[in-house]
N, C-alpha and C. Protein backbone atom coordinates (compact mmCIF):
# COMPACT_ATOMS: atom_id res chain seq x y z
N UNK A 1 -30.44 -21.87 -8.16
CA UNK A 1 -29.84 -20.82 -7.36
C UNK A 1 -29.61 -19.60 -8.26
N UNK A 2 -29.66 -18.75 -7.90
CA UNK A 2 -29.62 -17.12 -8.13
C UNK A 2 -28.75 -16.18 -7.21
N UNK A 3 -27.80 -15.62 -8.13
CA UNK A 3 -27.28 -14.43 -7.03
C UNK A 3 -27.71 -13.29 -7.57
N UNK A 4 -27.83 -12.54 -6.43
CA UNK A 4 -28.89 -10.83 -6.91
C UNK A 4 -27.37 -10.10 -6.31
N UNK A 5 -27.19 -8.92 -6.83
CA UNK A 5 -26.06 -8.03 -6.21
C UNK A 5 -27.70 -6.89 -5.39
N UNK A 6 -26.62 -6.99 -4.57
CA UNK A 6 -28.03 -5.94 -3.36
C UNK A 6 -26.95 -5.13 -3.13
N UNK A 7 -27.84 -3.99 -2.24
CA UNK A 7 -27.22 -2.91 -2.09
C UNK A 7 -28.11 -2.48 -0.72
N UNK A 8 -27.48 -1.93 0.53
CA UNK A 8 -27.90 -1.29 1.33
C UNK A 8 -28.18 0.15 1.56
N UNK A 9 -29.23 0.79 2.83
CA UNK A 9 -29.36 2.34 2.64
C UNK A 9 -28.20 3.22 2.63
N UNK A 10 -26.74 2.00 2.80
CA UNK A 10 -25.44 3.32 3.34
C UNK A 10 -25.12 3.00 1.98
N UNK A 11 -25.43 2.43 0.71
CA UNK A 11 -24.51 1.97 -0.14
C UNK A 11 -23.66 1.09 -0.42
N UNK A 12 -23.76 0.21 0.32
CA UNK A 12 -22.26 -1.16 0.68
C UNK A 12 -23.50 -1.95 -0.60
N UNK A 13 -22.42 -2.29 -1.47
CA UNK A 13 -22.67 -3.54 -2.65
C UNK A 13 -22.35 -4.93 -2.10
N UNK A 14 -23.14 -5.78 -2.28
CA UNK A 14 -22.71 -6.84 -2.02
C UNK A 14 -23.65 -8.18 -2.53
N UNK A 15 -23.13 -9.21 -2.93
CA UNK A 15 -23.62 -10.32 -3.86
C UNK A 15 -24.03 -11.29 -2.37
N UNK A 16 -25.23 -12.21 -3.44
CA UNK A 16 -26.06 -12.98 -1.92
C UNK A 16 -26.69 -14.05 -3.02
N UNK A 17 -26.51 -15.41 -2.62
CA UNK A 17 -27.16 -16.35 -3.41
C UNK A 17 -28.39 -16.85 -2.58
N UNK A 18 -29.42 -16.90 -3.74
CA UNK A 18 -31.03 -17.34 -3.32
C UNK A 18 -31.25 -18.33 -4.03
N UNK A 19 -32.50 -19.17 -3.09
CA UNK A 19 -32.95 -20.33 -4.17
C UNK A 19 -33.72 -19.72 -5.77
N UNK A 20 -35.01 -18.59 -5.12
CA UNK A 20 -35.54 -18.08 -5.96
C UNK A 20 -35.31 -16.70 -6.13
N UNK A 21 -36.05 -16.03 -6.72
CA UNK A 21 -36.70 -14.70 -6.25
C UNK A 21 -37.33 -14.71 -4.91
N UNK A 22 -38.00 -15.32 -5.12
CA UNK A 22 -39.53 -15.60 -4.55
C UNK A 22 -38.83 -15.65 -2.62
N UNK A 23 -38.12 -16.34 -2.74
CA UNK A 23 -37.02 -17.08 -1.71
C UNK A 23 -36.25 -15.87 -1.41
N UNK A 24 -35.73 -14.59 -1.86
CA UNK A 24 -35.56 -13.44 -1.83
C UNK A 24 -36.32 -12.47 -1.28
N UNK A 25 -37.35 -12.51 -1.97
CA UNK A 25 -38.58 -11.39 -1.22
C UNK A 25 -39.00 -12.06 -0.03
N UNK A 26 -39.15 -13.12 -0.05
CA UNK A 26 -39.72 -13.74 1.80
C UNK A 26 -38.48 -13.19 2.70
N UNK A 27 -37.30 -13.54 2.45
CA UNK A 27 -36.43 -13.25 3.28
C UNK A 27 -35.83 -11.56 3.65
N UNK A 28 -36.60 -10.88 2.36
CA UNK A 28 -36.20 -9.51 2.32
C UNK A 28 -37.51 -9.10 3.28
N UNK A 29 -38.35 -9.40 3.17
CA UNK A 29 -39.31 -9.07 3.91
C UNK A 29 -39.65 -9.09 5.22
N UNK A 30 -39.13 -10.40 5.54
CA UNK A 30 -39.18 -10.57 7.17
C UNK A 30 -37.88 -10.09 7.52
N UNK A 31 -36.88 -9.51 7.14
CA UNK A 31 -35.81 -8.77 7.40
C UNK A 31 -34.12 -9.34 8.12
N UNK A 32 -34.53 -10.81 7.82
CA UNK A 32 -33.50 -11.94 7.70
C UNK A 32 -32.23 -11.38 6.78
N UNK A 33 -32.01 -10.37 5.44
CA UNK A 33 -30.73 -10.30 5.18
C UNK A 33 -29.90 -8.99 5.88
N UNK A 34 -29.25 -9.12 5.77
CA UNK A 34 -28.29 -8.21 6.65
C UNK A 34 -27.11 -7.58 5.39
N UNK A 35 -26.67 -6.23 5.84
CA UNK A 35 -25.76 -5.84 5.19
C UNK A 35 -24.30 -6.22 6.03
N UNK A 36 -23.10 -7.00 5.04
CA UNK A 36 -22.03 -7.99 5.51
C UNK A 36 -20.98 -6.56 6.09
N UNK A 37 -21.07 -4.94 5.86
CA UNK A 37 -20.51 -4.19 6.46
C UNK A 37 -20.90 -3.43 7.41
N UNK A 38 -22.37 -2.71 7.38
CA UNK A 38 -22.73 -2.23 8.01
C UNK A 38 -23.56 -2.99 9.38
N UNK A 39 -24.34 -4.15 9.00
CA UNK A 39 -25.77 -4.56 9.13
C UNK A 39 -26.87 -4.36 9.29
N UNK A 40 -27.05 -3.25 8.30
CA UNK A 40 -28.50 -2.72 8.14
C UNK A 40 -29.54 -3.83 7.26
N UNK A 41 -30.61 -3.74 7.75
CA UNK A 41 -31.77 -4.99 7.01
C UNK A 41 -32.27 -4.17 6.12
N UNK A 42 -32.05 -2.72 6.03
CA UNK A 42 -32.84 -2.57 4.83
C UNK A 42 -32.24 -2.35 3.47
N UNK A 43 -32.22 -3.52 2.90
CA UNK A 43 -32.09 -4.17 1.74
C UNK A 43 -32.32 -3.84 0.34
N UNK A 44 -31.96 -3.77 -0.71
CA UNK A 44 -32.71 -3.40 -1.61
C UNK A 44 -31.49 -4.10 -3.27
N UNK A 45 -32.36 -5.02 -4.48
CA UNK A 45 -31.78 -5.29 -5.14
C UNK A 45 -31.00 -4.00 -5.81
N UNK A 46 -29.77 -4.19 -6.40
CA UNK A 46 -28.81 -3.14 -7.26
C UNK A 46 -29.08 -3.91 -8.51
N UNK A 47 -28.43 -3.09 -9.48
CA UNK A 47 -28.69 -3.44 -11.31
C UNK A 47 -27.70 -4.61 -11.12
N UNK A 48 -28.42 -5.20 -12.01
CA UNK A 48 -27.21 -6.47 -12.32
C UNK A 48 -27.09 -7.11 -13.98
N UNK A 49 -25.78 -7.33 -14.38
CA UNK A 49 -25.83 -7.79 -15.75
C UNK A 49 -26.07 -9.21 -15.75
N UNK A 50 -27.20 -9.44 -16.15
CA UNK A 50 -27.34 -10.71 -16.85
C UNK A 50 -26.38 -11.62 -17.45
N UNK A 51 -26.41 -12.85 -16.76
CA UNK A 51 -25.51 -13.69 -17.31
C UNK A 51 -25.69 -14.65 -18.48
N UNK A 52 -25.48 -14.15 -19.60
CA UNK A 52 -25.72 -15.08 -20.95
C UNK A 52 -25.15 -15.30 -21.79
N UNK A 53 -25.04 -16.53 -22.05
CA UNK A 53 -23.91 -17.55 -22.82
C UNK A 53 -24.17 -17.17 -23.94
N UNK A 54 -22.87 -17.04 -24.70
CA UNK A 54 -22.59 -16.57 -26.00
C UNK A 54 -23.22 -17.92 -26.72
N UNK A 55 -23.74 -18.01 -28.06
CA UNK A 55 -23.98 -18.75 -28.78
C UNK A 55 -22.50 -19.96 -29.29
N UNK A 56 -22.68 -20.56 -30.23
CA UNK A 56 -21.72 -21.17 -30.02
C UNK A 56 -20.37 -20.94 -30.86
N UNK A 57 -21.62 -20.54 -31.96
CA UNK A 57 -20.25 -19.68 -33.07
C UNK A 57 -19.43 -18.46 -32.66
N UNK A 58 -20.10 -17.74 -31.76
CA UNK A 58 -19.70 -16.84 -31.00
C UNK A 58 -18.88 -17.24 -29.99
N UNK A 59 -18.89 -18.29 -29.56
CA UNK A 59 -18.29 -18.70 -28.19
C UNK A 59 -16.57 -19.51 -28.90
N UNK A 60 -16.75 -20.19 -29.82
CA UNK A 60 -15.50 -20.09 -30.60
C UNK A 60 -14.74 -19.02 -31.24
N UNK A 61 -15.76 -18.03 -32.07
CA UNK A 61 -14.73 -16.95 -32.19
C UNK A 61 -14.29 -16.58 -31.17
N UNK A 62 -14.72 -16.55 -29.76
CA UNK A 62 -13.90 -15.73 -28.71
C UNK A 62 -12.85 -16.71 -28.43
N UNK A 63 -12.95 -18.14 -28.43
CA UNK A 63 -12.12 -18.62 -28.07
C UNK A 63 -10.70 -18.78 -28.85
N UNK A 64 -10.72 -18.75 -30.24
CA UNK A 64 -9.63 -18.24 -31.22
C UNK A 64 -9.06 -16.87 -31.31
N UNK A 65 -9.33 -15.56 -30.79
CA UNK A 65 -9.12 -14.89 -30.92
C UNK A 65 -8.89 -14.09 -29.28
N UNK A 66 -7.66 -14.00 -29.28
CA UNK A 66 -6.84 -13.63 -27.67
C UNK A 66 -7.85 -12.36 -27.42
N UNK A 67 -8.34 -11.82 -25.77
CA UNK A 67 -8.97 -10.79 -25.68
C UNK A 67 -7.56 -10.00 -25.21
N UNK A 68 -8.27 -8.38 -25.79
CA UNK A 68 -6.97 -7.28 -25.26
C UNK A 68 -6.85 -7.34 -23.77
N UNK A 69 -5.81 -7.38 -23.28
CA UNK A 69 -5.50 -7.38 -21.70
C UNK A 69 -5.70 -5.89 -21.37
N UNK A 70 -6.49 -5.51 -19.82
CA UNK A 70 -7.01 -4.21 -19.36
C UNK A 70 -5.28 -3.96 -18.65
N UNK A 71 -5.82 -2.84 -19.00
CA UNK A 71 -4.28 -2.40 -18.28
C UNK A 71 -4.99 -2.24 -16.93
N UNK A 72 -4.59 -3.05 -15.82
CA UNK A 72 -5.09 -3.15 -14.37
C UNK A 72 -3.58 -3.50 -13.97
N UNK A 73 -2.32 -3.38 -14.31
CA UNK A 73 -1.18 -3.76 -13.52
C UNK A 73 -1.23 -3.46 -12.26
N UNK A 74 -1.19 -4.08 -11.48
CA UNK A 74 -1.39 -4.21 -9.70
C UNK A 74 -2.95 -3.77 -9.43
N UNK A 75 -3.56 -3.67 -10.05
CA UNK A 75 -4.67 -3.32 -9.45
C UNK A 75 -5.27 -4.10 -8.44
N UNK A 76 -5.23 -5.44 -8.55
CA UNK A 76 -6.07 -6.54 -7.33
C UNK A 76 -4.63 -6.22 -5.96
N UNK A 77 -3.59 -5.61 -5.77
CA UNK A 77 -2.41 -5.80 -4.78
C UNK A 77 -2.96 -4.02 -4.11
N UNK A 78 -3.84 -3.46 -4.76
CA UNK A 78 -3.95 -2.62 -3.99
C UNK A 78 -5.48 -2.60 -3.16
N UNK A 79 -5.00 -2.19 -2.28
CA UNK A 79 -6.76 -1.97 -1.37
C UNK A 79 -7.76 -1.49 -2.19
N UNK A 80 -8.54 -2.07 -1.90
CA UNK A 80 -10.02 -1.59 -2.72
C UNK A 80 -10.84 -0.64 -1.61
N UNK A 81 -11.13 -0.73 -0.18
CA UNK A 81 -11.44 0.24 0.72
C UNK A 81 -11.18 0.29 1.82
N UNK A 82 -11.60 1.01 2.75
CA UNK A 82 -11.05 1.30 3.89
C UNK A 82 -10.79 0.26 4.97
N UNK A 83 -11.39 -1.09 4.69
CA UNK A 83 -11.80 -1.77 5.79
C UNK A 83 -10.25 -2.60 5.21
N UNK A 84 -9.92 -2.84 3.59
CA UNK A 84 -8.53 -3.34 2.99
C UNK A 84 -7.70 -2.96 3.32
N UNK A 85 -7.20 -1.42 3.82
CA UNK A 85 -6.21 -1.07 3.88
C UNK A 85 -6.04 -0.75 4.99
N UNK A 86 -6.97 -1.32 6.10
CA UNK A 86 -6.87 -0.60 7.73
C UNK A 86 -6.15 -2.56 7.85
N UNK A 87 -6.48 -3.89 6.92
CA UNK A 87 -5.91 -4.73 7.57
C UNK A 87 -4.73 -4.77 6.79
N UNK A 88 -4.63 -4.33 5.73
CA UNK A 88 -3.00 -4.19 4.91
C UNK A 88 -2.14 -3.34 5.98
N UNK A 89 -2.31 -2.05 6.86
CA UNK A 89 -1.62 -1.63 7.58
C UNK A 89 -1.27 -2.64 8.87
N UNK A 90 -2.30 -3.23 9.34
CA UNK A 90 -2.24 -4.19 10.25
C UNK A 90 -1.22 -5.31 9.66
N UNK A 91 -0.95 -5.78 8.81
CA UNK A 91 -0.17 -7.10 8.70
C UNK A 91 1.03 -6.01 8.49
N UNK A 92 1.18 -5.15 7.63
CA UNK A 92 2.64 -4.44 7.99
C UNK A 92 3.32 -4.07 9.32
N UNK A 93 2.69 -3.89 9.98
CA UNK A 93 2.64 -3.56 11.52
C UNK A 93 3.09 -5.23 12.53
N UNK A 94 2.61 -5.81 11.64
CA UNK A 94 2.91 -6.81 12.71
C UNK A 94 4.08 -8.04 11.99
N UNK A 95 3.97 -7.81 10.88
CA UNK A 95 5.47 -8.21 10.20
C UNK A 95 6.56 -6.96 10.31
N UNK A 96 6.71 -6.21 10.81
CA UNK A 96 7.68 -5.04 10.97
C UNK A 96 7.98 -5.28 12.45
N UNK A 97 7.21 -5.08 13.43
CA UNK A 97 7.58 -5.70 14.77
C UNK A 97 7.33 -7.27 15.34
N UNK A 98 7.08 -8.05 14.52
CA UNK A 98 7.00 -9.39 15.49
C UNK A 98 8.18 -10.11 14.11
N UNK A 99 8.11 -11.52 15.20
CA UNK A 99 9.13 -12.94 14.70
C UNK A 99 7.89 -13.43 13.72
N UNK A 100 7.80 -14.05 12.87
CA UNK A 100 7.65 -14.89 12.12
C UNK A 100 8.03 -16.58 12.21
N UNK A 101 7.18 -17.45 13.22
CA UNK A 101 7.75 -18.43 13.74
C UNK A 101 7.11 -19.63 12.88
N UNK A 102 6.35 -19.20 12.38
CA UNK A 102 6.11 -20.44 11.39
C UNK A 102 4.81 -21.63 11.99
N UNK A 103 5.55 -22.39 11.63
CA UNK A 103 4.26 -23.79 12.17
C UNK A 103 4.56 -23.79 13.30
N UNK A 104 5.67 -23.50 14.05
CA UNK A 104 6.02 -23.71 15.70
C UNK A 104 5.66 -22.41 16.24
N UNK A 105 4.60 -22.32 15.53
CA UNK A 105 3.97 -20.82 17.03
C UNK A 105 3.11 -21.52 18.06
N UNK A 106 2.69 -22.64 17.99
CA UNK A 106 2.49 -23.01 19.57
C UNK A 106 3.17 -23.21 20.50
N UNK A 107 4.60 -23.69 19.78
CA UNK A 107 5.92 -24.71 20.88
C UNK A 107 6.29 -23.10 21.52
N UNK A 108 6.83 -22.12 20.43
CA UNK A 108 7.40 -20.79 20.64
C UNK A 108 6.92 -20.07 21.80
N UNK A 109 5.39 -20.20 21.68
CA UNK A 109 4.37 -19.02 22.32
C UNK A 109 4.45 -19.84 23.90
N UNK A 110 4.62 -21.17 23.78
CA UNK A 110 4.71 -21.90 24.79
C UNK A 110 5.59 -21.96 25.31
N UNK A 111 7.08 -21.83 25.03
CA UNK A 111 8.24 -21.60 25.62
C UNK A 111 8.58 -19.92 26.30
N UNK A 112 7.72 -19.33 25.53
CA UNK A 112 8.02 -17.36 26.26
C UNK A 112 6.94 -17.45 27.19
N UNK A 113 5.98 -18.28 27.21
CA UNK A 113 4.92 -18.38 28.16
C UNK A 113 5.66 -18.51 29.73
N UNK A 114 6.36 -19.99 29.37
CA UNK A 114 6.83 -20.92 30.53
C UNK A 114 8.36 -19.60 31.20
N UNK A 115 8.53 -18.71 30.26
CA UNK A 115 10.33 -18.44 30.69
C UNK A 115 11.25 -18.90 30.45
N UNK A 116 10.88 -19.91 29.52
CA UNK A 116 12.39 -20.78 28.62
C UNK A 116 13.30 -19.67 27.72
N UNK A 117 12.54 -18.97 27.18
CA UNK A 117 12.88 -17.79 26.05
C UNK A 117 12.70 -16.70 26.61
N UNK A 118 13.59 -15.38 25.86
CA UNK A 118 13.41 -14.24 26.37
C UNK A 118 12.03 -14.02 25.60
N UNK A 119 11.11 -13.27 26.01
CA UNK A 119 9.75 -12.75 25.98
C UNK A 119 9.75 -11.89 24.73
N UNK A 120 9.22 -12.00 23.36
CA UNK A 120 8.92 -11.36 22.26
C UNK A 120 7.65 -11.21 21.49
N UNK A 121 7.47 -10.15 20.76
CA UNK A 121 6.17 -10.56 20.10
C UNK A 121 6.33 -11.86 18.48
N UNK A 122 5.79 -12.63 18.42
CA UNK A 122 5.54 -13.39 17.30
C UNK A 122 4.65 -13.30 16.57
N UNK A 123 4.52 -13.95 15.81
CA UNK A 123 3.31 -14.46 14.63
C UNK A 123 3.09 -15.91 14.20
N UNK A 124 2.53 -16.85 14.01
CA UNK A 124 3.01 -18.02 13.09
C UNK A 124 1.51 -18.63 13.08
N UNK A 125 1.57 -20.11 12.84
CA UNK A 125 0.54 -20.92 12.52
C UNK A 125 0.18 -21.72 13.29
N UNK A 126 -1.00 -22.00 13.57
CA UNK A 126 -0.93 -23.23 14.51
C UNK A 126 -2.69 -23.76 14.13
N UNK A 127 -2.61 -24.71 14.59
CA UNK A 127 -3.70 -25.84 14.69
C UNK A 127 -4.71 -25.26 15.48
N UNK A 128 -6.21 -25.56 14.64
CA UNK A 128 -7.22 -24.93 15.47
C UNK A 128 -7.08 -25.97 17.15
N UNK A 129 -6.19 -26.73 17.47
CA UNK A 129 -6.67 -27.64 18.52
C UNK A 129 -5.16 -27.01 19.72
N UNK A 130 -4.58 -26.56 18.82
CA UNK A 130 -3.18 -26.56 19.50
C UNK A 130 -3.34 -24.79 20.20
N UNK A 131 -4.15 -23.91 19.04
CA UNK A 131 -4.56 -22.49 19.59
C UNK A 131 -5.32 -22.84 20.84
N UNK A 132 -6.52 -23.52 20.79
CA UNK A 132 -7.61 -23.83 21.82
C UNK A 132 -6.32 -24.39 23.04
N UNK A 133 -5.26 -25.40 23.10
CA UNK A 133 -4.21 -25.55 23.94
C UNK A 133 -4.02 -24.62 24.63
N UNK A 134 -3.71 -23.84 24.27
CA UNK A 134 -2.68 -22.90 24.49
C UNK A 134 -3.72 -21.95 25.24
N UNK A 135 -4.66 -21.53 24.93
CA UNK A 135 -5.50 -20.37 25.20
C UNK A 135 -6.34 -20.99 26.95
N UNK A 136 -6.36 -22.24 27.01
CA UNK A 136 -6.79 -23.06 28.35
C UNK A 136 -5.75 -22.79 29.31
N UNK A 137 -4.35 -22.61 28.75
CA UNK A 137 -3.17 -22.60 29.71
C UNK A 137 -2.87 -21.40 30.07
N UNK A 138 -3.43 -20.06 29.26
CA UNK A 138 -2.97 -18.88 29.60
C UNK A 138 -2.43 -18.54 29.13
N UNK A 139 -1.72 -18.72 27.95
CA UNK A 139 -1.22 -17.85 26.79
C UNK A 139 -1.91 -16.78 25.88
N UNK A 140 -1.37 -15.94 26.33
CA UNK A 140 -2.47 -15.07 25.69
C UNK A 140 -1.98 -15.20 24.02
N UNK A 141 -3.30 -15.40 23.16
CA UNK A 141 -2.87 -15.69 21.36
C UNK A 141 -4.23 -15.45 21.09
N UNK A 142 -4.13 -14.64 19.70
CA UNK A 142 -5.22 -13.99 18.99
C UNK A 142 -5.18 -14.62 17.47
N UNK A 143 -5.95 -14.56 16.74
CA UNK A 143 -6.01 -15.21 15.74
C UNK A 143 -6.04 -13.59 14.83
N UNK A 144 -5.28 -13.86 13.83
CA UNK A 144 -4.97 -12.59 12.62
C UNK A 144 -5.53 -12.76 11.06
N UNK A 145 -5.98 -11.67 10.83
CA UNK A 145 -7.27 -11.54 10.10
C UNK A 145 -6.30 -11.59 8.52
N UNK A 146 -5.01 -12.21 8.83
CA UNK A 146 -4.64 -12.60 7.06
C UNK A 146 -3.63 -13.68 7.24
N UNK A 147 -3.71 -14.21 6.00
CA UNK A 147 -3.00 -15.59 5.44
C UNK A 147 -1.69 -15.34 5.71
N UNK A 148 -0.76 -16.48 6.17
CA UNK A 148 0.53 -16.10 6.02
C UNK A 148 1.08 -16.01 4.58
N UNK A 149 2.26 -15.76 4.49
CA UNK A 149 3.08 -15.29 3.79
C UNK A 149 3.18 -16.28 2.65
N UNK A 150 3.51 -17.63 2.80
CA UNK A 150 4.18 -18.44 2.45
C UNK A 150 2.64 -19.40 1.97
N UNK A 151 1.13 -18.62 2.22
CA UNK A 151 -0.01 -19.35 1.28
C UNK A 151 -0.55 -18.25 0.71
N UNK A 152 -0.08 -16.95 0.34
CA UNK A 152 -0.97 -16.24 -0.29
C UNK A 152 0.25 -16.29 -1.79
N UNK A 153 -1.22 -16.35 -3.12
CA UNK A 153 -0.34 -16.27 -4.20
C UNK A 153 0.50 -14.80 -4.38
C-alpha cells in the first residue's frame, strides 16, 4: 500500500491510499477518485516527502537526544478551515442553547415527545438502535457532526 497526497483543480489537498501506482493511474483514469470537499474527479498527484527510515545509528542518536518542541501552543484547538470553524460555531450554538442529557437522550427526547416534560431543545447520546427507535415513532432527532464532551481528549 501507498499513500499519494493528491490535490484537486480547486486546490483541496488530500491523502488517499493505493495498492500501487499502477492501481492509481487505472483509477485516476477512469475517474473513480473524487475530491473528499469539493468532488471534482479531476485529480492530480501533489509533491510528497518521501518516507525514509533513518539508519540505525541515526535512529538512536535521535532517540537519545530530546527534539526542540515547535512552538504550536493551541495550534491543533484552533480551526484549520472554513468547513472547522462553520462546525466549531455549530457545537457552540448548540451547547449554549440546548440541555446536555447525556446517555438518556432517548428516554428524554421520548418523554418531551409523549408530554411528560415541558418541551426543550437537547443534545445527548444514544444507540445507533435506540436513534432508529425513536425516529419510527416520530421524534424528530438528528445526528451531530461532533463527539461529545466527555470523549473528546
Amino acid at each position: 500500500m501507498i499513500c499519494f497526497t493528491l490535490k484537486c483543480t480547486a486546490a483541496h489537498d488530500f491523502d488517499s491510499w493505493f495498492r500501487s501506482t499502477d492501481a492509481f493511474i487505472a483509477l485516476q483514469t477512469a475517474g473513480q477518485i473524487a475530491c473528499p470537499i469539493c468532488g471534482t474527479t479531476d485529480i492530480q498527484k501533489s509533491l510528497m516527502a518521501p518516507a525514509v527510515r533513518p539508519s540505525r545509528k541515526a535512529a538512536v542518536t535521535a532517540a537519545t537526544t530530546p527534539a526542540p518542541k515547535p512552538d504550536t501552543a493551541g495550534a491543533l484547538s484552533q480551526p484549520g478551515s472554513a468547513i472547522e470553524e462553520a462546525f466549531a460555531a455549530m457545537r457552540r450554538e448548540v451547547e449554549a442553547n440546548s440541555d446536555y442529557v447525556g446517555l438518556n437522550f432517548a428516554a428524554e427526547a421520548r418523554r418531551i415527545h409523549e408530554g411528560a416534560i415541558p418541551a426543550r431543545s437537547i443534545y445527548g447520546e444514544a444507540k445507533p438502535e435506540e436513534a432508529r427507535q425513536l425516529i419510527e415513532d416520530g421524534v424528530q432527532v438528528s445526528p451531530l457532526p461532533f463527539m461529545p464532551v466527555r470523549k473528546v481528549n
